[in-house]
PDB file of N, CA and C in Angstrom:
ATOM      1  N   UNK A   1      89.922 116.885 105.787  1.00  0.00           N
ATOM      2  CA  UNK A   1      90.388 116.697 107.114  1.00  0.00           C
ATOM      3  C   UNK A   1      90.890 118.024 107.628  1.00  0.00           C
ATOM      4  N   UNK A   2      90.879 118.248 109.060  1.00  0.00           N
ATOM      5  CA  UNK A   2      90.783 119.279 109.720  1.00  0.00           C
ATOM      6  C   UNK A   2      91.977 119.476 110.593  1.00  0.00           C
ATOM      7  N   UNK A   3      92.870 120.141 110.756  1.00  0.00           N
ATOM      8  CA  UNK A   3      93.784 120.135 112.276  1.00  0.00           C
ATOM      9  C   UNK A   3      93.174 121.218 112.543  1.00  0.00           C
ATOM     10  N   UNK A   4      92.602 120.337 114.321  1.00  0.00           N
ATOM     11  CA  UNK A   4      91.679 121.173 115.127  1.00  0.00           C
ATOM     12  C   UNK A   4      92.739 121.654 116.599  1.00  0.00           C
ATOM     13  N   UNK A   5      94.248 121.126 116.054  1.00  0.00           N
ATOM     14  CA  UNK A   5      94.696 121.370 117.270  1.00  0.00           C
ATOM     15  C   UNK A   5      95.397 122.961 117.215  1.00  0.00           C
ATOM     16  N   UNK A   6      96.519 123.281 118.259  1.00  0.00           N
ATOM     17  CA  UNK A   6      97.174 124.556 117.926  1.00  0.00           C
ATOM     18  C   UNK A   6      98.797 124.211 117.605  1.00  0.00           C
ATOM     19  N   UNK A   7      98.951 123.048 117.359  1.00  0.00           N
ATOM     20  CA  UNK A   7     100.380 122.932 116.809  1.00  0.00           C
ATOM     21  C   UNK A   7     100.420 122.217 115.136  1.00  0.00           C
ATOM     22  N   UNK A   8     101.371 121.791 114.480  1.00  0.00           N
ATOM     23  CA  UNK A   8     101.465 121.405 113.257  1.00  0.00           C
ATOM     24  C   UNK A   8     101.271 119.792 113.442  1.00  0.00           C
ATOM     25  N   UNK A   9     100.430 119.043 112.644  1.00  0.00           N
ATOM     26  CA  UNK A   9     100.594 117.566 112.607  1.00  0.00           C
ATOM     27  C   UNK A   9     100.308 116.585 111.234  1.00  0.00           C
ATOM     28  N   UNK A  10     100.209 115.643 111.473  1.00  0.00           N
ATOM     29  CA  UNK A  10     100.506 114.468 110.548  1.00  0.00           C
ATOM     30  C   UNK A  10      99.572 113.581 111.143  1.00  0.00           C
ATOM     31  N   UNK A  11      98.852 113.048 109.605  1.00  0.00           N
ATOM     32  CA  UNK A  11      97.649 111.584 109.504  1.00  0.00           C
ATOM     33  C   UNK A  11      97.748 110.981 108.814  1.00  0.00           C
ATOM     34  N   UNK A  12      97.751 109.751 108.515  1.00  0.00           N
ATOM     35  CA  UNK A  12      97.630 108.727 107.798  1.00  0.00           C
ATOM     36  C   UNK A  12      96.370 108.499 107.603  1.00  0.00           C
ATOM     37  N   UNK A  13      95.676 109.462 106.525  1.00  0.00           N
ATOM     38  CA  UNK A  13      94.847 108.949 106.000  1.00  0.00           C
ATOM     39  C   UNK A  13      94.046 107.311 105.315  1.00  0.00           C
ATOM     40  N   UNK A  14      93.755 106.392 105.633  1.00  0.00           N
ATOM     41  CA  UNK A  14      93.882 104.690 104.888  1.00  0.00           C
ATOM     42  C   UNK A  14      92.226 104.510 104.570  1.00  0.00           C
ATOM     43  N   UNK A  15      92.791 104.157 103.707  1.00  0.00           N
ATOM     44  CA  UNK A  15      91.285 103.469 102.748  1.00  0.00           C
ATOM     45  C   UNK A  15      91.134 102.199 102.605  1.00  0.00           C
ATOM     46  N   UNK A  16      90.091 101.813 103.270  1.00  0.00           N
ATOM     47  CA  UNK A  16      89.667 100.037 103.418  1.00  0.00           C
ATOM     48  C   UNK A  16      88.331  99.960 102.222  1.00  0.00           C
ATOM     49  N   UNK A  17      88.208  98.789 101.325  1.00  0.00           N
ATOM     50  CA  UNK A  17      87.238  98.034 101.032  1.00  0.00           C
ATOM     51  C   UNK A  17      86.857  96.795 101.826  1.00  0.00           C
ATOM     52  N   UNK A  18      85.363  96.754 101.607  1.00  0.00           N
ATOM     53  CA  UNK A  18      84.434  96.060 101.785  1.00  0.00           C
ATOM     54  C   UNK A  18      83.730  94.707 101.185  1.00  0.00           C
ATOM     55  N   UNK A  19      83.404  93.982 101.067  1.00  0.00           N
ATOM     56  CA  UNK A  19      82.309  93.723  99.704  1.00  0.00           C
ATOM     57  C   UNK A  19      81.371  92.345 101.088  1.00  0.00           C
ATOM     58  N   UNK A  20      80.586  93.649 101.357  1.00  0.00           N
ATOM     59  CA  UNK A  20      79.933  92.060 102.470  1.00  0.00           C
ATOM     60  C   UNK A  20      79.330  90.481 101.490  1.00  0.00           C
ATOM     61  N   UNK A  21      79.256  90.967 100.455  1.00  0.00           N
ATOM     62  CA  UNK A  21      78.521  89.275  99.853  1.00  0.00           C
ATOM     63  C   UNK A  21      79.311  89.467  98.503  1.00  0.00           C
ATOM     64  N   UNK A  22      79.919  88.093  98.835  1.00  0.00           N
ATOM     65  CA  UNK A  22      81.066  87.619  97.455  1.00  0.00           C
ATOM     66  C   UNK A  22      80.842  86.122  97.118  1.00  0.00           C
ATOM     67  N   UNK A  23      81.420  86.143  96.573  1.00  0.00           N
ATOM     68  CA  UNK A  23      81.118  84.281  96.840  1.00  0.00           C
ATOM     69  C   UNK A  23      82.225  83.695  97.187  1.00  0.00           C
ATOM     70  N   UNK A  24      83.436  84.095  97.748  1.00  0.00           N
ATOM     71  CA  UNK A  24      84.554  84.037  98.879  1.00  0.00           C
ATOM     72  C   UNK A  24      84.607  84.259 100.029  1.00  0.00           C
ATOM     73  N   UNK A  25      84.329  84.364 101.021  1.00  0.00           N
ATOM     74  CA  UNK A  25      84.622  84.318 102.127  1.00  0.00           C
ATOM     75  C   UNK A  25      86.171  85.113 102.613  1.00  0.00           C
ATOM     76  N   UNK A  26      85.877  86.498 102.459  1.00  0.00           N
ATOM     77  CA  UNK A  26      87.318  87.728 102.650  1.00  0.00           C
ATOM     78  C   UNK A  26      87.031  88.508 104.144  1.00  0.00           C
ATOM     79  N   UNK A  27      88.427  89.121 104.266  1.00  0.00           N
ATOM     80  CA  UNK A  27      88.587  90.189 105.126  1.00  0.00           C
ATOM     81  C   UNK A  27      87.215  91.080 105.798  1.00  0.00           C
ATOM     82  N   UNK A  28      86.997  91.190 106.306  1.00  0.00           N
ATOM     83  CA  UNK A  28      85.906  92.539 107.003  1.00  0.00           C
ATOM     84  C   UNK A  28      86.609  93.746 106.167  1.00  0.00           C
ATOM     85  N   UNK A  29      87.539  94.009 106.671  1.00  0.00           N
ATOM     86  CA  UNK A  29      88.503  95.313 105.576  1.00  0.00           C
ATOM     87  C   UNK A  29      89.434  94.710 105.241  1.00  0.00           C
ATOM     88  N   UNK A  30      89.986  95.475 103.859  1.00  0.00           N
ATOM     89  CA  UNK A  30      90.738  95.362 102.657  1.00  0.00           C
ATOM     90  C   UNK A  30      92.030  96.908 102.719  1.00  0.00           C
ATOM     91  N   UNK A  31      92.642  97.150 103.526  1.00  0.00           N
ATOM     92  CA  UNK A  31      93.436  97.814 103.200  1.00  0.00           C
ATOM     93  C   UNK A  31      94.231  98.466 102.158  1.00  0.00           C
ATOM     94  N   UNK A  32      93.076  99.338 101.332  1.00  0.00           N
ATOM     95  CA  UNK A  32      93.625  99.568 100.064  1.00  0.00           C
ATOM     96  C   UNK A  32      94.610 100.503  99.374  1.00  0.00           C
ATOM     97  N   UNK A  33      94.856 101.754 100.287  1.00  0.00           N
ATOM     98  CA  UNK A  33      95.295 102.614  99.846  1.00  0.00           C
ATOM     99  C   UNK A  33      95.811 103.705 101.128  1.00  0.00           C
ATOM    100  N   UNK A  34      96.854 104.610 101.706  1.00  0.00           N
ATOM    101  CA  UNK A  34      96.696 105.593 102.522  1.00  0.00           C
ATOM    102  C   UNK A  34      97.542 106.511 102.033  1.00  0.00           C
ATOM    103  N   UNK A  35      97.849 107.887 102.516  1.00  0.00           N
ATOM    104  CA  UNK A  35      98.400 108.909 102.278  1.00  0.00           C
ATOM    105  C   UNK A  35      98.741 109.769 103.286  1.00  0.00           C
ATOM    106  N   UNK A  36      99.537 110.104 103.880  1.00  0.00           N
ATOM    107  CA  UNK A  36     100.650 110.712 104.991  1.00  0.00           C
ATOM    108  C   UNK A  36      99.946 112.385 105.081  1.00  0.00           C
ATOM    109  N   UNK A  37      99.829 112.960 105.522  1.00  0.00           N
ATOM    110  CA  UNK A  37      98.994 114.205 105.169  1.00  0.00           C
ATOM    111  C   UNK A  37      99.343 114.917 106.618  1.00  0.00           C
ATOM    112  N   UNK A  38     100.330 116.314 106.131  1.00  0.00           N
ATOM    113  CA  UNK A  38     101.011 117.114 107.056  1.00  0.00           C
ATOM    114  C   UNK A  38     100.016 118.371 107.080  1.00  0.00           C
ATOM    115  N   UNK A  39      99.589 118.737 108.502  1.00  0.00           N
ATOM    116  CA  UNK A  39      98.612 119.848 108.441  1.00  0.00           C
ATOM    117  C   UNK A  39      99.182 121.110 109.372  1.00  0.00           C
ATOM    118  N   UNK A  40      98.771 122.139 108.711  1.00  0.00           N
ATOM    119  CA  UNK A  40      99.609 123.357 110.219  1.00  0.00           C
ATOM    120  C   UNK A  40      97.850 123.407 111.239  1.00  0.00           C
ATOM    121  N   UNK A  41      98.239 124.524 112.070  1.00  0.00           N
ATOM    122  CA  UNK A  41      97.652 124.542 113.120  1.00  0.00           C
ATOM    123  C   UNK A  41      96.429 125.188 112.275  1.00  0.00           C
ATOM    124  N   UNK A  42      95.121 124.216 112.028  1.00  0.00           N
ATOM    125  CA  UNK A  42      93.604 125.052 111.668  1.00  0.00           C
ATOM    126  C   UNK A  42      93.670 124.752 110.334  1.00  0.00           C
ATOM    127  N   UNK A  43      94.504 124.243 109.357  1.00  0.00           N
ATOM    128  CA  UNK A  43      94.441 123.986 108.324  1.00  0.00           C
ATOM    129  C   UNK A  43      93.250 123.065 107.972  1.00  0.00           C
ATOM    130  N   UNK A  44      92.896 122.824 106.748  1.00  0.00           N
ATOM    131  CA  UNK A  44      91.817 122.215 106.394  1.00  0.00           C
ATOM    132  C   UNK A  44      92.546 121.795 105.210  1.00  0.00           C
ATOM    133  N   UNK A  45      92.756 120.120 104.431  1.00  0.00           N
ATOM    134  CA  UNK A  45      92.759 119.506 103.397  1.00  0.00           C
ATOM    135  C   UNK A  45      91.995 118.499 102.949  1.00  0.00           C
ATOM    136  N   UNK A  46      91.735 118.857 101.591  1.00  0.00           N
ATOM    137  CA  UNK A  46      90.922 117.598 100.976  1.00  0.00           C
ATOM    138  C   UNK A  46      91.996 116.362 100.489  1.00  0.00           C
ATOM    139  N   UNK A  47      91.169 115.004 101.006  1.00  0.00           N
ATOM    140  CA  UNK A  47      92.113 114.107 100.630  1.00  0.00           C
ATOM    141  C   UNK A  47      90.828 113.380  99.802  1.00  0.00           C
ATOM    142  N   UNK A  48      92.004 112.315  98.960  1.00  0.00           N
ATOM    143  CA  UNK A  48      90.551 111.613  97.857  1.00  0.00           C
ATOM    144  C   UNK A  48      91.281 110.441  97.119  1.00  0.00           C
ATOM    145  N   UNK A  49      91.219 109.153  97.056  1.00  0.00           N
ATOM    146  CA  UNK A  49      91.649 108.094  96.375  1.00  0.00           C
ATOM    147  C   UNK A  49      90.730 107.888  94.927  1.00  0.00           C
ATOM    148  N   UNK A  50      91.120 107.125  94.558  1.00  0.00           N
ATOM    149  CA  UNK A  50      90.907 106.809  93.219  1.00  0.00           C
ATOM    150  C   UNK A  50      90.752 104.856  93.505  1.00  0.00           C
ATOM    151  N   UNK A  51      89.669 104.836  92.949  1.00  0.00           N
ATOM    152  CA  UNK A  51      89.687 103.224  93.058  1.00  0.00           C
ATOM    153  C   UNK A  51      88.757 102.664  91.779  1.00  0.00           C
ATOM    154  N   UNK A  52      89.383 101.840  91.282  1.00  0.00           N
ATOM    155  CA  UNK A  52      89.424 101.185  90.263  1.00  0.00           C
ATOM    156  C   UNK A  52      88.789  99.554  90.217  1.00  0.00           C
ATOM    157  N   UNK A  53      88.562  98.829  89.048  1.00  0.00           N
ATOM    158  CA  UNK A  53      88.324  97.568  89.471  1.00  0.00           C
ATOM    159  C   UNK A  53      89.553  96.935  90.406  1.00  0.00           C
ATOM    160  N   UNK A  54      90.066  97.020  89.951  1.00  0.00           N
ATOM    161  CA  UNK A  54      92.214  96.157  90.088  1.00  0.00           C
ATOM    162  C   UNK A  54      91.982  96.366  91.524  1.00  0.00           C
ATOM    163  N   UNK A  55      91.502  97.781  92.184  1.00  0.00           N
ATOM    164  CA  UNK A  55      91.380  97.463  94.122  1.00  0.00           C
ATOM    165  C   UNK A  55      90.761  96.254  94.383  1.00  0.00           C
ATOM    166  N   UNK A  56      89.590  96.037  93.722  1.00  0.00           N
ATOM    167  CA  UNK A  56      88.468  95.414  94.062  1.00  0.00           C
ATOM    168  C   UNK A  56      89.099  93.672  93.866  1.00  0.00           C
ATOM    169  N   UNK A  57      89.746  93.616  93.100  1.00  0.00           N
ATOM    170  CA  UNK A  57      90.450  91.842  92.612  1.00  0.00           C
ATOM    171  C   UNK A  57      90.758  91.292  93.941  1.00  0.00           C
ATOM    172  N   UNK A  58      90.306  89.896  93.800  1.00  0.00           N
ATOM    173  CA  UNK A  58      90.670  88.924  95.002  1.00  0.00           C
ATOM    174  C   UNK A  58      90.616  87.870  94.380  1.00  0.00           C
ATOM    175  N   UNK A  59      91.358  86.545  94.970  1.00  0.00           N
ATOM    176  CA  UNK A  59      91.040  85.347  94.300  1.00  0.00           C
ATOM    177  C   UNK A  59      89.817  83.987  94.647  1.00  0.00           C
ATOM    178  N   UNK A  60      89.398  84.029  93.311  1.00  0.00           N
ATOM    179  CA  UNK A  60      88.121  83.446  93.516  1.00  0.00           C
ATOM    180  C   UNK A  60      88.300  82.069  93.922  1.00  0.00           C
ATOM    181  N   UNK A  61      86.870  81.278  93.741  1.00  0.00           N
ATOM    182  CA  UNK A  61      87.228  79.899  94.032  1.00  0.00           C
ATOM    183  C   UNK A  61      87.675  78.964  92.984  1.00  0.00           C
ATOM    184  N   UNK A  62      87.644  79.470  92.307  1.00  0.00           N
ATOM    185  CA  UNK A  62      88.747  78.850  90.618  1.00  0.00           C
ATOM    186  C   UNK A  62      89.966  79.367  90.563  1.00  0.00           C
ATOM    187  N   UNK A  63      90.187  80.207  91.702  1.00  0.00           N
ATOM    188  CA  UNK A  63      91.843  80.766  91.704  1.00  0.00           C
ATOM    189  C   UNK A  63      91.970  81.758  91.066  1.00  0.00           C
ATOM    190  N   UNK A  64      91.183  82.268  90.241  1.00  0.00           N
ATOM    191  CA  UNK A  64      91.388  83.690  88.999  1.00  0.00           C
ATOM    192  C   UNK A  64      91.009  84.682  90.322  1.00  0.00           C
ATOM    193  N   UNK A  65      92.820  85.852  89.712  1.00  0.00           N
ATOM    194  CA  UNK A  65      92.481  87.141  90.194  1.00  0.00           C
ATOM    195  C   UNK A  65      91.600  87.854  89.836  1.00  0.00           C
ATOM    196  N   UNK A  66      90.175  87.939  90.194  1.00  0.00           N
ATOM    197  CA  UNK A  66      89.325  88.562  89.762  1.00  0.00           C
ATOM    198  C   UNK A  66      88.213  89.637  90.188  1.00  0.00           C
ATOM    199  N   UNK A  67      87.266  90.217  90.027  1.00  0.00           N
ATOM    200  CA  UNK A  67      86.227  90.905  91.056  1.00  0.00           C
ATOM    201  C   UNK A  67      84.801  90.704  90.350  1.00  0.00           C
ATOM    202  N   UNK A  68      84.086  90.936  91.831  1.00  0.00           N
ATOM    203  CA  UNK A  68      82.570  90.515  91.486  1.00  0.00           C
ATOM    204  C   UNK A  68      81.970  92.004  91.974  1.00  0.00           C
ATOM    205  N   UNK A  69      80.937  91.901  90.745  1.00  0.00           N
ATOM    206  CA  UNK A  69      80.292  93.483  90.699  1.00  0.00           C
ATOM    207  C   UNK A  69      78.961  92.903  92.453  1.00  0.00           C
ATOM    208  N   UNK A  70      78.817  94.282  92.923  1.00  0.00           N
ATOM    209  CA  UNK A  70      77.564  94.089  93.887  1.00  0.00           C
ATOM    210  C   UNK A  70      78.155  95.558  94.888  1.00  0.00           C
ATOM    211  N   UNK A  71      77.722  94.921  96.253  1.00  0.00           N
ATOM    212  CA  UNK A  71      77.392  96.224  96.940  1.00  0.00           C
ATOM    213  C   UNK A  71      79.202  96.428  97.662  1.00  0.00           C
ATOM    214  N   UNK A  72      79.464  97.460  97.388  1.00  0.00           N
ATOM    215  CA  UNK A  72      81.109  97.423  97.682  1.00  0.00           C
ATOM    216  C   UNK A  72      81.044  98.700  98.959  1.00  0.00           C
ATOM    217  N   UNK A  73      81.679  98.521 100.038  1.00  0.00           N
ATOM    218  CA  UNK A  73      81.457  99.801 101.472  1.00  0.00           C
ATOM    219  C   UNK A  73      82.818 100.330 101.521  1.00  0.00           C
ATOM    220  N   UNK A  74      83.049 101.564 101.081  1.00  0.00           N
ATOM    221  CA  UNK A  74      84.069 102.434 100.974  1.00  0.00           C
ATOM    222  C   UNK A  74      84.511 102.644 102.368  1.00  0.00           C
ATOM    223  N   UNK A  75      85.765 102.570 103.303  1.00  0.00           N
ATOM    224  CA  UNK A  75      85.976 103.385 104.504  1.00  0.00           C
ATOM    225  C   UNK A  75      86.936 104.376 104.102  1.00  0.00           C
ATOM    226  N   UNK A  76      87.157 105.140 105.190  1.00  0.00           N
ATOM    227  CA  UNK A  76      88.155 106.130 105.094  1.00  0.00           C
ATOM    228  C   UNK A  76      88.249 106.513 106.471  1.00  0.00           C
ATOM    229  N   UNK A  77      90.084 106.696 107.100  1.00  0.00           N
ATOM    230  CA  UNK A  77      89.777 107.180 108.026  1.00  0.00           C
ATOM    231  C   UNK A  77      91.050 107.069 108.842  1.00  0.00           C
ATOM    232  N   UNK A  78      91.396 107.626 110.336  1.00  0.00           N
ATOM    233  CA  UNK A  78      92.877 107.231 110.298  1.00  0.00           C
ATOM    234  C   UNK A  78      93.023 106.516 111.077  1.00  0.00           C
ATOM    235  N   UNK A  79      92.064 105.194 111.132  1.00  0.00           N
ATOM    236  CA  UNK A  79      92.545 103.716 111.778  1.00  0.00           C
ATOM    237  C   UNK A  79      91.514 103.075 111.103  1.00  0.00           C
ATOM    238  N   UNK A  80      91.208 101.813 111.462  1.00  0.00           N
ATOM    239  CA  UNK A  80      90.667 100.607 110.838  1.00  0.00           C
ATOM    240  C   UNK A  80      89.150 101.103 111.861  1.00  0.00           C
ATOM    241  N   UNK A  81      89.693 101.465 113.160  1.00  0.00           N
ATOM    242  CA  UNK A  81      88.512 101.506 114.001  1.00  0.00           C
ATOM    243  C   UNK A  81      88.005 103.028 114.067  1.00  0.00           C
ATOM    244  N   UNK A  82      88.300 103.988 113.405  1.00  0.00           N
ATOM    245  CA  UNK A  82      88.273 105.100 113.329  1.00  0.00           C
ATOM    246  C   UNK A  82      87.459 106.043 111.450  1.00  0.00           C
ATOM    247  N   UNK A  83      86.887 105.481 110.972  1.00  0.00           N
ATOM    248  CA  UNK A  83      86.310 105.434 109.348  1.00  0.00           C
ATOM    249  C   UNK A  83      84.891 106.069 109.913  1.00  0.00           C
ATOM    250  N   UNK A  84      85.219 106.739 108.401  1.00  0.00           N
ATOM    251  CA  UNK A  84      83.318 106.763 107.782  1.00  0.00           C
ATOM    252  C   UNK A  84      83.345 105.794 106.532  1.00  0.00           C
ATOM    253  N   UNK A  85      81.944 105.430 106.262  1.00  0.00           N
ATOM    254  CA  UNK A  85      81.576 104.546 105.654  1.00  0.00           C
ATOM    255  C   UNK A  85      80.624 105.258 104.716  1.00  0.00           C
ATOM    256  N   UNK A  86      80.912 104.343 103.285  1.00  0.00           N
ATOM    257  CA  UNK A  86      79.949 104.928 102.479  1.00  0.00           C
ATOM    258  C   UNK A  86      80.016 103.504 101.730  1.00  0.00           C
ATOM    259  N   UNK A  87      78.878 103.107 101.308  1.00  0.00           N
ATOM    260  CA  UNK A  87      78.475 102.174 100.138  1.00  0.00           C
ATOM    261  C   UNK A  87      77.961 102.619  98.636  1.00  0.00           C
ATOM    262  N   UNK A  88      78.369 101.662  97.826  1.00  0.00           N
ATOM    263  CA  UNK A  88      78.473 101.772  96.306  1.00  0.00           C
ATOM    264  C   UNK A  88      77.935 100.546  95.765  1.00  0.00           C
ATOM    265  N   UNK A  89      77.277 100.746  94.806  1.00  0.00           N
ATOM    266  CA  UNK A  89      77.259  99.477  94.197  1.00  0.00           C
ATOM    267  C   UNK A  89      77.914  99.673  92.981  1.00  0.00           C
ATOM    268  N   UNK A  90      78.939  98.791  92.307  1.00  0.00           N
ATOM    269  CA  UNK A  90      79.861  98.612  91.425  1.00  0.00           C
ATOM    270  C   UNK A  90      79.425  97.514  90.297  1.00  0.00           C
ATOM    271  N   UNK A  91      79.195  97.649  89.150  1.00  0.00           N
ATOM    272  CA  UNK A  91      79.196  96.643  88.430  1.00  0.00           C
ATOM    273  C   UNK A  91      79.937  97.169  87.265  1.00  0.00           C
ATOM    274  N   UNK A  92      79.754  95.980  86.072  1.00  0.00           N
ATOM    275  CA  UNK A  92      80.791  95.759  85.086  1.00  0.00           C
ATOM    276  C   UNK A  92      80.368  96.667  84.078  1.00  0.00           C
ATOM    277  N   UNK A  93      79.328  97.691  84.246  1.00  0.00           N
ATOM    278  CA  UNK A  93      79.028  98.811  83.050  1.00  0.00           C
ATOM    279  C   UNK A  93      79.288 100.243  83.728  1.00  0.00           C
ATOM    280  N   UNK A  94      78.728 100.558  85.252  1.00  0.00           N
ATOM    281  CA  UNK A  94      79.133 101.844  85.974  1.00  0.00           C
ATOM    282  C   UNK A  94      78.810 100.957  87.125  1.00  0.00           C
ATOM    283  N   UNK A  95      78.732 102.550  87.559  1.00  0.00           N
ATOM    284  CA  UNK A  95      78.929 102.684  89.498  1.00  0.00           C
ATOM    285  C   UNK A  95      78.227 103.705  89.987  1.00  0.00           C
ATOM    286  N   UNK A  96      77.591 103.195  90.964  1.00  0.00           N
ATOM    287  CA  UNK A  96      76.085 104.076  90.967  1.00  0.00           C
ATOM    288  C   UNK A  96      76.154 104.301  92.532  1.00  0.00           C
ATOM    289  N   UNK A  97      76.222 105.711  93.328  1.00  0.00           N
ATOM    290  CA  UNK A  97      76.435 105.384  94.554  1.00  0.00           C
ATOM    291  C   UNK A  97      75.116 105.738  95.825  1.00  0.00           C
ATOM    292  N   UNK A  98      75.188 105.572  96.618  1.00  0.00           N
ATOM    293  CA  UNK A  98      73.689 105.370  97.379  1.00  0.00           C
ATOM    294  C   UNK A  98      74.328 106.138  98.441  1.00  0.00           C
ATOM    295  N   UNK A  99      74.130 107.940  98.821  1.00  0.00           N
ATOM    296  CA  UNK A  99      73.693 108.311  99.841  1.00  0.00           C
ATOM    297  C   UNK A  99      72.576 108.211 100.798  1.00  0.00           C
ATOM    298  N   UNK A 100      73.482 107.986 102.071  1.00  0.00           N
ATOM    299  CA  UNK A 100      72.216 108.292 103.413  1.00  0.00           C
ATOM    300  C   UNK A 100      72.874 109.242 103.965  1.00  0.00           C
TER     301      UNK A 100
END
């Protein structure tokens, strides 16, 4: 992330999951994670989460906190309406990710 302005500022970086096909019926976004990020004037920082199965847990239709491997859509960004998007597919051996 970039401060493109000429004074010092502050972003709330937030990280939403995805999982369009579950066999639950969830959120559009998953509010998983954000980080406060103070920039001077022209600065440039890398920001970067860490996500794990344990983000991915929701409760199923047997009630177990659990997660289902498939196509999972990473956002990032500093609103819900404001993200880039990247998709992953996640399963229970690795994680394999699909640039466009």
């Amino acid at each position: 992330m970039t401060n493109t302005g000429k004074r010092p500022g502050e972003e709330t970086v937030q990280l939403y999951l995805s999982q369009p096909v579950a066999s639950v019926t969830r959120s559009a976004e998953d509010l998983r994670g954000f980080q406060k990020v103070s920039l001077k004037s022209g600065e440039t920082r890398k920001v970067s989460f860490r996500i794990t199965p344990e983000d991915l847990k929701f409760y199923n239709s047997q009630l177990e906190y659990d997660w289902e491997p498939g196509e999972i859509v990473i956002l990032i960004g500093g609103s819900s309406s404001q993200v880039k998007s990247a998709p992953v597919h996640w399963n229970r051996q690795a994680v394999s990710t699909q640039t466009k």
